[in-house]
Protein backbone atom coordinates (compact mmCIF):
# COMPACT_ATOMS: atom_id res chain seq x y z
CA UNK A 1 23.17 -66.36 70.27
CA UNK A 2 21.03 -64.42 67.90
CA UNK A 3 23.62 -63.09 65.02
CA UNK A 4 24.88 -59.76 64.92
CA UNK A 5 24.23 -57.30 61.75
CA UNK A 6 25.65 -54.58 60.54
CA UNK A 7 23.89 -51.03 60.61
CA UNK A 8 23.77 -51.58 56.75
CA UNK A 9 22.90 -54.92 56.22
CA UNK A 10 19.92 -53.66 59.14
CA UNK A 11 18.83 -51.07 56.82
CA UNK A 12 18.46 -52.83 53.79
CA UNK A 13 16.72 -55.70 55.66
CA UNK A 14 14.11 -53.06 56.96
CA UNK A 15 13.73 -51.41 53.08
CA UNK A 16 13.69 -54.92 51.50
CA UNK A 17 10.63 -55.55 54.01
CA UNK A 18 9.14 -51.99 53.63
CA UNK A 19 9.18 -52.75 49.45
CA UNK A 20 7.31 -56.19 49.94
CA UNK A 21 4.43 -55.25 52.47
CA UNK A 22 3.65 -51.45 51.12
CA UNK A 23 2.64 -51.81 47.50
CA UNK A 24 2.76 -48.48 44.83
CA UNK A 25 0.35 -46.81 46.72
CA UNK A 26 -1.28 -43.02 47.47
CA UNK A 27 -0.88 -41.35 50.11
CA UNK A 28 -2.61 -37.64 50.95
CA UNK A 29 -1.32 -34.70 52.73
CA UNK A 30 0.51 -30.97 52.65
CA UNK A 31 3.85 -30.14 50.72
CA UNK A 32 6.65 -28.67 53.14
CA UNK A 33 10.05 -28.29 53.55
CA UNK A 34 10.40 -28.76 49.36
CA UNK A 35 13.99 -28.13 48.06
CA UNK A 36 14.67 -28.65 44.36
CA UNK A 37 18.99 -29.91 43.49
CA UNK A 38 20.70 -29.10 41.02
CA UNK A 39 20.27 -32.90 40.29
CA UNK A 40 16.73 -31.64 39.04
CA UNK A 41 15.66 -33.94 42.14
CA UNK A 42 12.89 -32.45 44.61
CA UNK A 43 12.52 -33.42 48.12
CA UNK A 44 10.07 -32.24 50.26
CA UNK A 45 7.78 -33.46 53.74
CA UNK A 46 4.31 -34.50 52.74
CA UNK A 47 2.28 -33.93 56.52
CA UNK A 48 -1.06 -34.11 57.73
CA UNK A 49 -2.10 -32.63 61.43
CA UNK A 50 -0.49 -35.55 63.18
CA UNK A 51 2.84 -36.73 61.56
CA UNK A 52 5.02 -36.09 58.14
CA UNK A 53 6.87 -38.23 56.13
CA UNK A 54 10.11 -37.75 54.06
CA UNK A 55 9.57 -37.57 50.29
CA UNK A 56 11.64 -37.80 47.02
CA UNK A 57 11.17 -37.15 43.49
CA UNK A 58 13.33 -38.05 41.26
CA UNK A 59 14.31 -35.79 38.41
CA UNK A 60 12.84 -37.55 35.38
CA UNK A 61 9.47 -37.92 37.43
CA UNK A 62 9.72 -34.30 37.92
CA UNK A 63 10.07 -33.80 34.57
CA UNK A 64 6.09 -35.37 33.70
CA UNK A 65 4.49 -32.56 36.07
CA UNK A 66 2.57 -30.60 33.88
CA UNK A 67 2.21 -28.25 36.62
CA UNK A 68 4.72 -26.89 39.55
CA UNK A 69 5.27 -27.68 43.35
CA UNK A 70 5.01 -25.39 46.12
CA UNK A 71 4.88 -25.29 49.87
CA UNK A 72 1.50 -25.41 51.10
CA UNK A 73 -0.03 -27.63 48.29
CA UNK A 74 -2.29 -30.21 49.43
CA UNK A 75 -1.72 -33.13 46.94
CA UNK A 76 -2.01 -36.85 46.71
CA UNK A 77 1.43 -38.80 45.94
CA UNK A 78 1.57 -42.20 44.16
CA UNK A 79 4.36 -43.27 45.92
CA UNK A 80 6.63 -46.66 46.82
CA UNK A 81 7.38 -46.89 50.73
CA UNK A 82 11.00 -47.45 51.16
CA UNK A 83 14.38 -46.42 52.90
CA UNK A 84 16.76 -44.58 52.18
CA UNK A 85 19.45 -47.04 53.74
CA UNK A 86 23.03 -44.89 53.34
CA UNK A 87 20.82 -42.17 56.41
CA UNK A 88 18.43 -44.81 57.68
CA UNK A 89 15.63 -42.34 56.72
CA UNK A 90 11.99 -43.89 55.98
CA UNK A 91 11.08 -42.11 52.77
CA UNK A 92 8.40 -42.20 50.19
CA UNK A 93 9.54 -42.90 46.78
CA UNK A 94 7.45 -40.79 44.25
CA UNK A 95 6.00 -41.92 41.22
CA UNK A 96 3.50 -39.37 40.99
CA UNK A 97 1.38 -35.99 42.31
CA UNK A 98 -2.25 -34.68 41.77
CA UNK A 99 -3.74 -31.82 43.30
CA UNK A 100 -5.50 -33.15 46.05
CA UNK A 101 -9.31 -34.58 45.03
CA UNK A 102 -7.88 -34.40 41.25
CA UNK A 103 -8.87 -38.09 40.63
CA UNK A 104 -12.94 -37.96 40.27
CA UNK A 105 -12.71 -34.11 39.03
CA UNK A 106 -10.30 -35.66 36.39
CA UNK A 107 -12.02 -38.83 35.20
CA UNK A 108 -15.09 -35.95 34.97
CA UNK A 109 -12.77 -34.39 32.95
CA UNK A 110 -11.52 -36.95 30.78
CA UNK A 111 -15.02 -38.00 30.32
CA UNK A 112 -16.33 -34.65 28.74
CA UNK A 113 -12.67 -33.87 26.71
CA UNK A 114 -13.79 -37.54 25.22
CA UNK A 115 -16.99 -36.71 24.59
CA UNK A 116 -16.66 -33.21 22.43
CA UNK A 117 -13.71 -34.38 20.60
CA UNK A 118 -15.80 -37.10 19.30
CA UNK A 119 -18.48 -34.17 18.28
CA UNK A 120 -15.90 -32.54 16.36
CA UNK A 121 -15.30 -29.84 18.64
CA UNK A 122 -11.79 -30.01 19.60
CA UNK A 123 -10.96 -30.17 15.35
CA UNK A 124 -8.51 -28.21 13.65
CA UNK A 125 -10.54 -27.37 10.48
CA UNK A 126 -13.12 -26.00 12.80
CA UNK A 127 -10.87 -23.43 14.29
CA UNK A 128 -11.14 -20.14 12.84
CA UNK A 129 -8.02 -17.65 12.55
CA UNK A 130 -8.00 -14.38 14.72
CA UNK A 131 -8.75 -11.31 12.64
CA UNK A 132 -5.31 -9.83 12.10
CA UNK A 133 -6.00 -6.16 12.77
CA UNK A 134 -9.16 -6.03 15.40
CA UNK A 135 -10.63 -2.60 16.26
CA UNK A 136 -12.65 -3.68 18.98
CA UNK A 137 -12.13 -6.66 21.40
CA UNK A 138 -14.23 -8.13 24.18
CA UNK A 139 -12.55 -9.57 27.53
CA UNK A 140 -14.63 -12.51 29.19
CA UNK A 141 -13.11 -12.51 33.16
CA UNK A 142 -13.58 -10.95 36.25
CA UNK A 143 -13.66 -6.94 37.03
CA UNK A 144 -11.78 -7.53 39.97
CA UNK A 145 -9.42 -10.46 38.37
CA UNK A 146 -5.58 -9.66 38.36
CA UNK A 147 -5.55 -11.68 34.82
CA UNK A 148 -7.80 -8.71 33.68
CA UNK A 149 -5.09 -6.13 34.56
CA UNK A 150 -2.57 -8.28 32.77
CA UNK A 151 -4.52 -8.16 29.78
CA UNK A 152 -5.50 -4.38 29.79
CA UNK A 153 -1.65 -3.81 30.34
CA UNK A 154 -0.92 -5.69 27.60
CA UNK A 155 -3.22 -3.98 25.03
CA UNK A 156 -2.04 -0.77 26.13
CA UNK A 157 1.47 -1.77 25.37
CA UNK A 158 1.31 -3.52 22.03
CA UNK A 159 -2.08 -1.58 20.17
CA UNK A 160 -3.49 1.02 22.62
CA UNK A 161 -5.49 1.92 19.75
CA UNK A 162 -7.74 -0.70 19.79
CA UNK A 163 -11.27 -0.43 21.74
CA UNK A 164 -11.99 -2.91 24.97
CA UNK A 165 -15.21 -4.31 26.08
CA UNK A 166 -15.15 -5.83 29.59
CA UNK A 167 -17.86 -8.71 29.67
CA UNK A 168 -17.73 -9.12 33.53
CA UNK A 169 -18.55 -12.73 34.98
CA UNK A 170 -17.37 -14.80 38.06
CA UNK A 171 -14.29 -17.00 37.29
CA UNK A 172 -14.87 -19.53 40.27
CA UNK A 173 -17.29 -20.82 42.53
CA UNK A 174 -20.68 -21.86 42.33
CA UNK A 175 -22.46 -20.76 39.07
CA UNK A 176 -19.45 -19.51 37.48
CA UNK A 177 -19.45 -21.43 34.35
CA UNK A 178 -22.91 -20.62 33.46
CA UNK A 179 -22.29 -16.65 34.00
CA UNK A 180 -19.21 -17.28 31.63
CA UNK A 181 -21.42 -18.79 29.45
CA UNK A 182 -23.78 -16.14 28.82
CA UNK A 183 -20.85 -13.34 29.08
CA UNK A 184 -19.46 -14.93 25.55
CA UNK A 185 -23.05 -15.63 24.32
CA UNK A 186 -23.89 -11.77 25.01
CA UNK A 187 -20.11 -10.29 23.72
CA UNK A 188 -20.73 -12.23 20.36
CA UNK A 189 -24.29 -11.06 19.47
CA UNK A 190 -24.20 -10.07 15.80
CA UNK A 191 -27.21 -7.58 17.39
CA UNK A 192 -24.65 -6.01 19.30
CA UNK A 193 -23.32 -2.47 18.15
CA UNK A 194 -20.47 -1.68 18.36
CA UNK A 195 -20.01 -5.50 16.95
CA UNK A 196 -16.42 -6.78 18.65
CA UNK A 197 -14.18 -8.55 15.99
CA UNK A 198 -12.37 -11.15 18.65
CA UNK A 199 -13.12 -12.27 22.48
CA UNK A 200 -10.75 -13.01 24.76
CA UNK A 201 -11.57 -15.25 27.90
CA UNK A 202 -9.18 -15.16 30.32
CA UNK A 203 -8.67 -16.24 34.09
CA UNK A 204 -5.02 -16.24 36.43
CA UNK A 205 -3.66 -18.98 37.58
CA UNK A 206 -5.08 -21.72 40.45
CA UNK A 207 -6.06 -24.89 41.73
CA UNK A 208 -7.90 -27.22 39.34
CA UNK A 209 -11.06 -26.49 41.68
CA UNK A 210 -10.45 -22.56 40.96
CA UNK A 211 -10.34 -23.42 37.38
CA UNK A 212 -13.23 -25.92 36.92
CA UNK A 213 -15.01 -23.51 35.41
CA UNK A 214 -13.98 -23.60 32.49
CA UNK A 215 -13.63 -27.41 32.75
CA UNK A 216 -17.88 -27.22 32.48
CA UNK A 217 -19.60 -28.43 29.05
CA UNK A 218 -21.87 -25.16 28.99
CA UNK A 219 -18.62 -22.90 29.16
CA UNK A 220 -17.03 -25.34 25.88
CA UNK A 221 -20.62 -25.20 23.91
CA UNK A 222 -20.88 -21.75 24.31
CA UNK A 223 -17.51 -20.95 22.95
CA UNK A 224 -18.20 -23.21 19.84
CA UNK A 225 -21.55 -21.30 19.50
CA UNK A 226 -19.57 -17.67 19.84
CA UNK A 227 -20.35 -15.76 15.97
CA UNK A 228 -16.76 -14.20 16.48
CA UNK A 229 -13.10 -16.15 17.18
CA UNK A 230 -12.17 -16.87 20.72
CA UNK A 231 -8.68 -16.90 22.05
CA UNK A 232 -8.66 -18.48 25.69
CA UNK A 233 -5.98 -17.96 28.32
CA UNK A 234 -6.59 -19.74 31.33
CA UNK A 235 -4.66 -20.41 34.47
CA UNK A 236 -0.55 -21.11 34.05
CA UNK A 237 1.27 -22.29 31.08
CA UNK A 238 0.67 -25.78 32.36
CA UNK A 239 -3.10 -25.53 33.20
CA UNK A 240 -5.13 -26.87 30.19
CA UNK A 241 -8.66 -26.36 29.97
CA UNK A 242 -11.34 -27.76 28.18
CA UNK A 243 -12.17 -24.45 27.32
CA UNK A 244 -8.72 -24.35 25.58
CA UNK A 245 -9.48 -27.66 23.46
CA UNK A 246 -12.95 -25.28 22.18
CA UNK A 247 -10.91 -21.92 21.45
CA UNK A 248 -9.88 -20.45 18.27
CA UNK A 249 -6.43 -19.97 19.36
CA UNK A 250 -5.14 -21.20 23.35
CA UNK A 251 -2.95 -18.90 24.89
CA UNK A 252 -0.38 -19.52 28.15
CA UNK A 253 -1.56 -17.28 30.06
CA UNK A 254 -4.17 -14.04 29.71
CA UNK A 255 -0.95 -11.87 28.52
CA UNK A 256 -0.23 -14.01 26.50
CA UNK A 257 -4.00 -14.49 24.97
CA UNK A 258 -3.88 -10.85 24.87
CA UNK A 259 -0.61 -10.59 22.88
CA UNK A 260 -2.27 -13.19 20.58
CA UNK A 261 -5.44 -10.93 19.89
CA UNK A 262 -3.08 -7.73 19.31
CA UNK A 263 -0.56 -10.27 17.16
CA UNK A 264 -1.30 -8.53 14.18
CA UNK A 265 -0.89 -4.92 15.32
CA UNK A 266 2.37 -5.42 17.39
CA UNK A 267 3.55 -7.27 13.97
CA UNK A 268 2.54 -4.51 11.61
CA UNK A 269 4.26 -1.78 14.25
CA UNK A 270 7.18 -3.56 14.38
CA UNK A 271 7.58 -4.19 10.63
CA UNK A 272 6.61 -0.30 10.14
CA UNK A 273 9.84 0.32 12.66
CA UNK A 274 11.85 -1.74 10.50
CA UNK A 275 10.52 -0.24 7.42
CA UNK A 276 11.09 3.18 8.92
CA UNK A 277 15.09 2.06 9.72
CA UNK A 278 15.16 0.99 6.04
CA UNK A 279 13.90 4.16 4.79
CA UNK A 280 15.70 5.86 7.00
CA UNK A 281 18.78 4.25 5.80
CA UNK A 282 17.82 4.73 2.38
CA UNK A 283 17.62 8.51 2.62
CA UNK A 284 20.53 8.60 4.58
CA UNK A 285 22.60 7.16 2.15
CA UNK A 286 20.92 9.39 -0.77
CA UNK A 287 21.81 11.96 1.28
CA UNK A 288 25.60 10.78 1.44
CA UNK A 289 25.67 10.35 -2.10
CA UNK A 290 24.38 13.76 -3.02
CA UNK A 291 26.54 15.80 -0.67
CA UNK A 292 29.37 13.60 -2.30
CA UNK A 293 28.08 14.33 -5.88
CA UNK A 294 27.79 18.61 -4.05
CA UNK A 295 31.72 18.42 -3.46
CA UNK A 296 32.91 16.79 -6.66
CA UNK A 297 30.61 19.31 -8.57
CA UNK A 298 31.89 22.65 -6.11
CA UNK A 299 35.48 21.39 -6.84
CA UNK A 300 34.25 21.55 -10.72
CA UNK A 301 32.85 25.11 -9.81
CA UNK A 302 34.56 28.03 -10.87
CA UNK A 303 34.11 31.72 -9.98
CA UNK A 304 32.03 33.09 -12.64
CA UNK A 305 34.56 36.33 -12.75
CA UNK A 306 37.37 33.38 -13.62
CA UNK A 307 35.11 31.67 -16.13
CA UNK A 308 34.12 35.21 -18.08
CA UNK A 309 38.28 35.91 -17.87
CA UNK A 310 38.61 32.60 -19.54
CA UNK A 311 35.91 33.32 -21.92
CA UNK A 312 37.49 36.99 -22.93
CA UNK A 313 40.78 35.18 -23.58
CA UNK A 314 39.10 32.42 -25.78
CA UNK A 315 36.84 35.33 -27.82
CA UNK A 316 40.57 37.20 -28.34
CA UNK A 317 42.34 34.46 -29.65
CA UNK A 318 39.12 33.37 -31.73
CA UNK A 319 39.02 36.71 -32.99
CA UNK A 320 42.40 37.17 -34.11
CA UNK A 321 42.31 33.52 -36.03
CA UNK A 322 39.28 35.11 -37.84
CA UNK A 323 41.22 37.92 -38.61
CA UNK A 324 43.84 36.60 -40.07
CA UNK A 325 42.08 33.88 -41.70
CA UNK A 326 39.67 36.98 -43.05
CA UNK A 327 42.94 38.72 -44.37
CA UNK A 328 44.52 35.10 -46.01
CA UNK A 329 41.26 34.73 -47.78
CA UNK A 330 40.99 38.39 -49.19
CA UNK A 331 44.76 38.21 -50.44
CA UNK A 332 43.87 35.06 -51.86
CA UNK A 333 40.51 36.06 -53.98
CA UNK A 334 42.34 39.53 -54.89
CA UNK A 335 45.36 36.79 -56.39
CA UNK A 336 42.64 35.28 -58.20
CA UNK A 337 40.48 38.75 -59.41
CA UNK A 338 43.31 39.93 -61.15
CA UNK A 339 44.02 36.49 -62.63
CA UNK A 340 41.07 36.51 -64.20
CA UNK A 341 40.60 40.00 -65.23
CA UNK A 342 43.72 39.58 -67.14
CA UNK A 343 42.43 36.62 -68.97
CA UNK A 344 39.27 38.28 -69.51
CA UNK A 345 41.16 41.55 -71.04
CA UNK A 346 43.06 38.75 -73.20
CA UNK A 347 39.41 37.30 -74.50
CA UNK A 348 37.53 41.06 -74.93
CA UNK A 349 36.27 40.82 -78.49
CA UNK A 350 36.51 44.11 -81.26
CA UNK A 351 33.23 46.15 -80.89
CA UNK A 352 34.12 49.39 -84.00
CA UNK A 353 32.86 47.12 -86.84
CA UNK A 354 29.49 46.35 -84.92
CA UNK A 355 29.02 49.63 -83.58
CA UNK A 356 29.12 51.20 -87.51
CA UNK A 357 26.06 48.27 -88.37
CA UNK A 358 24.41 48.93 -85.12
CA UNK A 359 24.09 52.57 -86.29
CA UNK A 360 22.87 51.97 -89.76
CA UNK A 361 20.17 49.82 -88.56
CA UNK A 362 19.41 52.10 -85.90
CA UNK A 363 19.00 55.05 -88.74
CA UNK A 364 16.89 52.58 -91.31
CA UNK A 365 14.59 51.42 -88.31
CA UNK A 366 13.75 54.81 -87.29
CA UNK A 367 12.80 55.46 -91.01
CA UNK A 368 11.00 52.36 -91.57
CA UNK A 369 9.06 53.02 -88.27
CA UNK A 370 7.89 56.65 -88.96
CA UNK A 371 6.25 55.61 -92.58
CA UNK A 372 4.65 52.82 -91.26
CA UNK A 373 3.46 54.99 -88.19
CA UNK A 374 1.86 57.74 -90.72
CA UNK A 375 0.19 55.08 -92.76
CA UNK A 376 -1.78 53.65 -89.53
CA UNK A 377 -2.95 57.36 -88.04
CA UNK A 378 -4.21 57.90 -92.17
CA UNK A 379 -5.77 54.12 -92.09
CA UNK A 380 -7.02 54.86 -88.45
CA UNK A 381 -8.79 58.08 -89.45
CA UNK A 382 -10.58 57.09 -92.40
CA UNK A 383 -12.24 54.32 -89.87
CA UNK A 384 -12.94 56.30 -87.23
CA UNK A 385 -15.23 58.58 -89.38
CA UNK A 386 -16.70 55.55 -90.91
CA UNK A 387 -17.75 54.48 -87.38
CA UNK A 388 -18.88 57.72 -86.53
CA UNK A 389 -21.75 57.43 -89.54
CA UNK A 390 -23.03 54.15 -87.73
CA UNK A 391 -22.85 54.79 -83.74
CA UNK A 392 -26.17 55.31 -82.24
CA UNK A 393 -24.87 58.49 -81.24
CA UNK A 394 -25.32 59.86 -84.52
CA UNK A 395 -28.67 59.09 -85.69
CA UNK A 396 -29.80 60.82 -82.51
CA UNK A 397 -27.73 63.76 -82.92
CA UNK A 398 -30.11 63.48 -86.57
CA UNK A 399 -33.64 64.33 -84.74
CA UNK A 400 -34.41 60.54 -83.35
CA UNK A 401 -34.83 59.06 -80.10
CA UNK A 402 -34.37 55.09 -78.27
CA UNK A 403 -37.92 54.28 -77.07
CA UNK A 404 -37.42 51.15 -74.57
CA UNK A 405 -40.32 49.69 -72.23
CA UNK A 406 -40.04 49.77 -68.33
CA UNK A 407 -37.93 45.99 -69.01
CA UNK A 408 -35.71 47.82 -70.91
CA UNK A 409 -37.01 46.19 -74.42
CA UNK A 410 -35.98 48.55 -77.80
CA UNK A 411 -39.78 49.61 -78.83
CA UNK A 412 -39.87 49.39 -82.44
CA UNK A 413 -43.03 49.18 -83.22
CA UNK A 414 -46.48 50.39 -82.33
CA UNK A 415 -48.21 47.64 -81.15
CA UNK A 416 -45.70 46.71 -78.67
CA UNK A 417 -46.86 49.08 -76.28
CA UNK A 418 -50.45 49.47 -74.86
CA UNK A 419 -52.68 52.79 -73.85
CA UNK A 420 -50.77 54.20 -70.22
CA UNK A 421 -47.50 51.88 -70.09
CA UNK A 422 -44.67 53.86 -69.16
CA UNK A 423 -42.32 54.55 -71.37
CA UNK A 424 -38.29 55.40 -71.12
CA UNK A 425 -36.62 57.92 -73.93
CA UNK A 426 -33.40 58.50 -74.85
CA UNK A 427 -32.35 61.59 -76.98
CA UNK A 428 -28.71 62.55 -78.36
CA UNK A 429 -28.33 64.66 -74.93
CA UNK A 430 -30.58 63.57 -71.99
CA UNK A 431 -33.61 61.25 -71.65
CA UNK A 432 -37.55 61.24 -70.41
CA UNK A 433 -40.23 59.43 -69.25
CA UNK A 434 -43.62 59.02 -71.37
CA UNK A 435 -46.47 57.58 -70.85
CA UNK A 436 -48.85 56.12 -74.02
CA UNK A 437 -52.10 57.82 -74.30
CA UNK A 438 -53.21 55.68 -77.28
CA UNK A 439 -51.23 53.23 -79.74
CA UNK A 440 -51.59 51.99 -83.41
């Protein structure tokens, strides 16, 4: 008699053989039915057309995804066939997911991300910084992306100022990455006018087919080539492009490449808001401290009719002190007048005896003055009518004349003069003019 097993000793029999004939393995199909715990576990059903299959992943699997489950996915598992023995469930065990067709698109990409960063391309020092106040950026996506509208949106927000320049070029599909190409090639002409300072390529979020655009080597060279500094925002936060390895700067998502471009603006607005509270503050409290210094001053303030009372009562009593310091001091020099008037009378020498010698000298002085008077008119005579017998004056009033020649030269002699000179005479009342008719 065959023995008899329990239900678990049955299910851990079956998972035991499940584990030893199914190797790690992958396994293809559609995500449904996925339910994240609060364990930070996921289950879901992976199906095809014909059957599905239970699926768990466990939270520190979860954890490497760089990207995010959903219903509907089509994805390849790497997965461990087992049982989950407590239900008797068959399960898949999961180790790992890729998009669906991920492997050769990703060992293409591996291949090329190897390739440039040996060139150089992916290095820091090559990476050029975003000019921190742009007035005109270019936008490298689709006219009828929604990443587009996310960007415009954001620019409008955060420096609405700035001008746009829409590069159109498909995101996906066949010939995409060349288009994108020559869309960054054209924006960054240094031919162009108006010249844009920054470009911004952007695309929304997708499968890594949508995105393999920008996963092309024509798309990376041409953002190397680009004159002016590219910021790149492409797919999700966890899509990663090899057009993000080539950018400037690599943004999230396009808000957030656009948010990067306008960096400098929205920094300078809000540090001008800041700098506005601060003044603000400032003033205010200059304000406060002046309308504090206004009531300590009005409650030094008084009415000018209470000052000028004040003033009349200070002039009185200054007055009176003046006059009776005025009166003190006149008592007091009068005191000292008559003191020394007194001593004066005391000192007053005896003038009769001088007075009788100041009239006898008077008396001789008048004397003596009048004789010596008479003899100087008698001496002042006698010379007078000496000097009268030798002035000019009176040999002419005798008959003669002063002959002088038109220099004014005494002529004193005859041949002095010549025949015609002109000749001036002066008599002892009057003068004329001669003229030589002969000389000798």
């Amino acid at each position: 008699m065959p023995p008899v097993l329990t239900v678990s000793a049955l299910n851990r029999s079956a998972r035991e053989i499940l584990q030893r004939n199914f190797p790690l393995l992958w396994v293809a199909g559609e995500i449904s039915n996925l339910a994240r715990a609060a364990s930070g576990h996921t289950y879901f059903s992976l199906k095809d057309d014909d059957a599905q299959v239970r699926c768990v992943m466990f939270r520190n699997r979860v954890q490497l995804l760089p990207w995010r489950m959903e219903d509907g996915q089509q994805v390849e598992v790497q997965a461990l066939v087992g049982l989950f023995e407590a239900r008797g469930e068959f399960q898949l065990n999961i180790e790992s997911v890729r998009r669906a067709g991920v492997g050769a698109r990703y060992e293409a990409y591996a291949r090329l991300r190897d390739k440039l960063q040996r060139e150089g391309l992916f290095a820091t020092e090559r990476k050029r910084a975003l000019p921190r106040f742009p007035q005109h950026l270019g936008i490298v996506t689709s006219a009828q992306a929604a990443a587009l509208q996310d960007v415009l949106a954001a620019l409008r927000r955060r420096a609405p100022h700035v001008a746009l320049t829409l590069f159109a070029a498909p995101v996906q599909g066949e010939g995409a990455a060349a288009r994108i190409a020559a869309a960054i090639l054209v924006a960054g002409s240094r031919d162009r006018t108006p010249a844009i300072d920054a470009l911004i390529v952007v695309r929304g979020g997708g499968s890594i087919e949508d995105l393999w655009a920008f996963n092309e080597e024509v798309v990376a060279r041409a953002i190397v080539a680009s004159p002016v500094p590219v910021v790149c925002g492409v797919g999700h936060e966890s899509d990663v492009t090899i057009a993000d390895f080539t950018a400037d700067q690599r943004a999230a998502t396009p808000t957030a490449a656009a948010e990067l471009a306008s960096a400098g603006w929205f920094g300078a607005k809000e540090q001008l808001a800041i700098l506005g509270g601060r003044l603000h503050g400032t003033l205010r409290g200059a304000i406060e401290v002046g309308m504090q210094r206004i009531d300590l001053l009005t409650h030094r303030l008084t009415h000018p009719g209470e000052r000028m009372q004040r003033n009349r009562q200070a002039v009185a009593h200054l007055a009176t002190r003046l006059s009776a310091s005025l009166a003190r001091e006149l008592r007091h020099r009068t005191v000292s007048l008559e003191r020394l008037r007194l001593r004066l009378t005391r000192r007053l020498p005896t003038t009769a005896p001088g007075a009788a010698q100041l009239a006898l000298a008077r008396q001789r002085l008048t004397t003596v003055s009048r004789r010596a008077l008479a003899e100087r008119r008698s001496r002042l005579a006698e010379l007078a009518a000496a000097l009268a017998q030798l002035s000019p004056q009176a040999t002419l009033d005798r008959g003669y004349s002063i002959v002088r020649d038109q220099s004014g030269r005494l002529v004193r002699a005859g041949n002095q003069v010549a025949a015609g000179e002109a000749l001036d005479l002066r008599f002892a009342s009057g003068w004329a003019r001669a003229r030589v008719s002969d000389s000798g």
